[in-house]
Structures are given as structure tokens and as C-alpha cells.
C-alpha atoms as a PDB file:
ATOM      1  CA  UNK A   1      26.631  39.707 112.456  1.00  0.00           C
ATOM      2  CA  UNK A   2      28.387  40.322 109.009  1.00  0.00           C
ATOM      3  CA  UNK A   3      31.121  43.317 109.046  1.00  0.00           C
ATOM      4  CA  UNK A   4      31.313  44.886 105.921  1.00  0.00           C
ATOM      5  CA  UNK A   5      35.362  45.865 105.775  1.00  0.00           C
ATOM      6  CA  UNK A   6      36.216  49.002 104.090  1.00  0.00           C
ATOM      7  CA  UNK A   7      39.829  49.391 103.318  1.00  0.00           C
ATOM      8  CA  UNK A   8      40.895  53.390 103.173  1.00  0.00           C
ATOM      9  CA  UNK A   9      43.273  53.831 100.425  1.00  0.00           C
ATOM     10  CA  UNK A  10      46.139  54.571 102.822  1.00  0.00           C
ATOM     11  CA  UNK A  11      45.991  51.186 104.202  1.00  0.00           C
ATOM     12  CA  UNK A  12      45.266  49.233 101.134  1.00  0.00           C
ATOM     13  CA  UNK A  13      48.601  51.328  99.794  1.00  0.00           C
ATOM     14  CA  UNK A  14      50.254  50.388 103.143  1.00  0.00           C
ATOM     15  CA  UNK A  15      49.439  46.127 102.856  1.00  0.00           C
ATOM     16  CA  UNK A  16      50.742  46.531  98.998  1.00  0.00           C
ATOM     17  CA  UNK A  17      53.810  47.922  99.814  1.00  0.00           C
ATOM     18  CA  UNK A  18      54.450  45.706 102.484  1.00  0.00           C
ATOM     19  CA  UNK A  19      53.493  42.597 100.373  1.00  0.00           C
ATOM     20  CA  UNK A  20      55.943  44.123  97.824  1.00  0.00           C
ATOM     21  CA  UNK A  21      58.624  44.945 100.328  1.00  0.00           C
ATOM     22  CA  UNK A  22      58.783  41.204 101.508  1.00  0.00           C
ATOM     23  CA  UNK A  23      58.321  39.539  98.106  1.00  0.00           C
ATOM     24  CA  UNK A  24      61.739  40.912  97.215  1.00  0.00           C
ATOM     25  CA  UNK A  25      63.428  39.784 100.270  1.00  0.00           C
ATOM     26  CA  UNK A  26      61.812  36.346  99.560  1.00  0.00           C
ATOM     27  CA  UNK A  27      59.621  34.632  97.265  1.00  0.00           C
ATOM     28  CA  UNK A  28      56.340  33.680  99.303  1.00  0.00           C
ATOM     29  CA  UNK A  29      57.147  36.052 101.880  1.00  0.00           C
ATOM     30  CA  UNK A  30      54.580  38.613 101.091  1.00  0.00           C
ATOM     31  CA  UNK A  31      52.225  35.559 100.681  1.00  0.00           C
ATOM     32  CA  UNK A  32      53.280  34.852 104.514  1.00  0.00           C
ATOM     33  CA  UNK A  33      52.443  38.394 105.426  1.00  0.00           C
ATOM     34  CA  UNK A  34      48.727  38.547 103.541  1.00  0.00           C
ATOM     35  CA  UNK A  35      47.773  35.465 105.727  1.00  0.00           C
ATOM     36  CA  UNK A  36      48.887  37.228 108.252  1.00  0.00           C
ATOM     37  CA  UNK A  37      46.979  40.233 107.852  1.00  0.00           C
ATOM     38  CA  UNK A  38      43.851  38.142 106.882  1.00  0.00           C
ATOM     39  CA  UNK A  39      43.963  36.001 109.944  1.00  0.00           C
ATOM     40  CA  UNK A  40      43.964  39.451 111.937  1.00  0.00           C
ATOM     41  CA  UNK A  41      40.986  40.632 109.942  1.00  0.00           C
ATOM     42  CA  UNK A  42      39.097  37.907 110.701  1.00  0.00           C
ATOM     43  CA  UNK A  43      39.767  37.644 114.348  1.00  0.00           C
ATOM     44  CA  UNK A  44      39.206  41.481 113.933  1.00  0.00           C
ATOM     45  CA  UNK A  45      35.911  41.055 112.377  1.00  0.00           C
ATOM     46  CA  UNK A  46      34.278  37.956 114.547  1.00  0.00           C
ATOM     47  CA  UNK A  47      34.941  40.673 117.340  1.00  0.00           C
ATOM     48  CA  UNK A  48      35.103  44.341 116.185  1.00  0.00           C
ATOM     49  CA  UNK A  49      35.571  45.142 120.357  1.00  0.00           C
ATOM     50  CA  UNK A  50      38.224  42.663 120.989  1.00  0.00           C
ATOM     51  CA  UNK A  51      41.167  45.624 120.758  1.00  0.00           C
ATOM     52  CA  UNK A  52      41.515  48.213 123.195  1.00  0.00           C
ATOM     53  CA  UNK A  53      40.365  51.592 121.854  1.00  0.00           C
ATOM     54  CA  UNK A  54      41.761  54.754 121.608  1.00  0.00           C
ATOM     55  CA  UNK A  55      39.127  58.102 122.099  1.00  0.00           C
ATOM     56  CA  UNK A  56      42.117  60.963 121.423  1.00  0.00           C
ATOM     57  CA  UNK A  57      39.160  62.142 118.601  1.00  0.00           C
ATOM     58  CA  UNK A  58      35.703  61.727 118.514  1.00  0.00           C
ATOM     59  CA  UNK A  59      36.017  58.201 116.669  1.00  0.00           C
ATOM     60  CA  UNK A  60      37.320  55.354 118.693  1.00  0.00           C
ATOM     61  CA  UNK A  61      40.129  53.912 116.909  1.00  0.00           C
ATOM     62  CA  UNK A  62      41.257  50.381 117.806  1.00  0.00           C
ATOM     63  CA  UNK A  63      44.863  49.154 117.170  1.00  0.00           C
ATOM     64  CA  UNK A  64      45.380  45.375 116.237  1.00  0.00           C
ATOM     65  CA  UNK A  65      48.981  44.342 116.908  1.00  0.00           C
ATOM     66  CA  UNK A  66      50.008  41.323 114.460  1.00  0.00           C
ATOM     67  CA  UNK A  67      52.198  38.527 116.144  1.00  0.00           C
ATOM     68  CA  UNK A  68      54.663  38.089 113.505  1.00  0.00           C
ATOM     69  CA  UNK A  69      55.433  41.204 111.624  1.00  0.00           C
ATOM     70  CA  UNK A  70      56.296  44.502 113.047  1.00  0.00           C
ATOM     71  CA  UNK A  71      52.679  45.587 111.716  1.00  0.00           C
ATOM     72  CA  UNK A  72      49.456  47.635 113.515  1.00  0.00           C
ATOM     73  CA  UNK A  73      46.375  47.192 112.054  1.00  0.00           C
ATOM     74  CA  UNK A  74      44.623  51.173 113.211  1.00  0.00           C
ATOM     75  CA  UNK A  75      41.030  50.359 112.269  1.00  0.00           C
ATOM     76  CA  UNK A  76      37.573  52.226 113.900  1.00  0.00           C
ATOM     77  CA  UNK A  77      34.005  49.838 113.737  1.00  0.00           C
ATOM     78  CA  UNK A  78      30.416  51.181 113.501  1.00  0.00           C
ATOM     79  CA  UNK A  79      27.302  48.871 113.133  1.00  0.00           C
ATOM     80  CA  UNK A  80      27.565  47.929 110.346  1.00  0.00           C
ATOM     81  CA  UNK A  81      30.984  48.327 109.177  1.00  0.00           C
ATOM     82  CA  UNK A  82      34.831  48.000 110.091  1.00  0.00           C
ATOM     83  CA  UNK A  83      37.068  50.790 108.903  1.00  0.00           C
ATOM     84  CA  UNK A  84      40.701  49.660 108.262  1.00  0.00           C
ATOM     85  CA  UNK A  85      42.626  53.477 108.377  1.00  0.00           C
ATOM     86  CA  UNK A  86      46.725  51.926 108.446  1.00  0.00           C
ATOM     87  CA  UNK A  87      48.525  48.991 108.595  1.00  0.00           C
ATOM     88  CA  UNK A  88      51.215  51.308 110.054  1.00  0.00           C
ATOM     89  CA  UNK A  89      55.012  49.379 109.867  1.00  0.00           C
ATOM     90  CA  UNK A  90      55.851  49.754 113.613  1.00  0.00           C
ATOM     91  CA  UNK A  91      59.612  50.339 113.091  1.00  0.00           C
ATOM     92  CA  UNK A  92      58.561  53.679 111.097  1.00  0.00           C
ATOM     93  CA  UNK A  93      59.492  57.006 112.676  1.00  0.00           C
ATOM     94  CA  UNK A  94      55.837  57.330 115.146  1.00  0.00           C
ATOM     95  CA  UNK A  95      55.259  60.859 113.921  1.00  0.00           C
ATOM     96  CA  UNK A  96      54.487  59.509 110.454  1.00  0.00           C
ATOM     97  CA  UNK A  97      51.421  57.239 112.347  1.00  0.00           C
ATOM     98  CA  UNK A  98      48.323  58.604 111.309  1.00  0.00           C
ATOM     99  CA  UNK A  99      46.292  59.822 114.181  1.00  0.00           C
ATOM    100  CA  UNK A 100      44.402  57.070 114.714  1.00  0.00           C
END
């Protein structure tokens, strides 16, 4: 089955920071980390259950840790579609993670 992937703007704000961030530590850096984060989204979408879930609110929220960059991908799933809420920097002070 098809996921449709809907990016909240918090997380697409998130990816293009990041992206940005990286790009002017090193050309083709950011470039590095967008593979990154699209190999996760695919992995994420072939198997929306594949992450454990979190049920601290009434929506489950999963939590994709990426391998190579101190990244969380903090995305929920319905039937139809997969919800991408943060790419949350792991590093960051926790109490600025969204509650997902």
C-alpha cells in the first residue's frame, strides 16, 4: 500500500535548516544528510509499524532514529497517510522536543 507523506511545517523547517546547517560546514554535506533522511522515509514508509510507538496522547507517535546524524524522525501513521511532526536534532536541549 502507497503512504501518502505529509510533512508538518515544523519538520519541513527542521530538514531545511539542517540541510543548511551542514552545507556550510561542507559542500555536499547537506546532500549527505537528505539521502539520509530519504532512505529513513522510505524504510519508514514500506513499514509505517516498524518503530516503536509512543501513546503519552491519544495519537501514537513513532520515533525513527537515523544511523548517521544525531537526527529523530517523530512521525504518527493512519491508513492512509504518514505524518512527519519533527526531525528533532538530538543534541538539542529535550524540553524543546515537541511532544510527540
Amino acid at each position: 500500500m502507497a503512504f501518502n507523506l505529509i510533512f508538518l511545517r515544523r519538520a519541513q523547517q527542521e530538514i531545511s535548516d539542517a540541510i543548511e546547517w551542514y552545507e556550510m560546514r561542507q559542500v555536499g554535506l547537506g546532500k549527505k544528510f537528505l539521502t539520509e533522511i530519504e532512505d529513513e522515509l522510505q524504510r519508514i514508509t514500506d513499514n509505517p509499524l516498524l518503530y516503536p510507538g509512543s501513546d503519552e496522547t491519544p495519537t501514537i507517535y513513532r520515533r525513527s532514529v537515523l544511523k548517521k546524524s544525531p537526527f529523530v524522525i517523530i512521525y504518527s501513521s493512519t491508513k492512509d497517510d504518514i505524518i512527519i511532526h519533527s526531525v528533532f536534532h538530538t543534541h538539542l536541549n529535550p524540553n524543546k522536543k515537541p511532544s510527540a
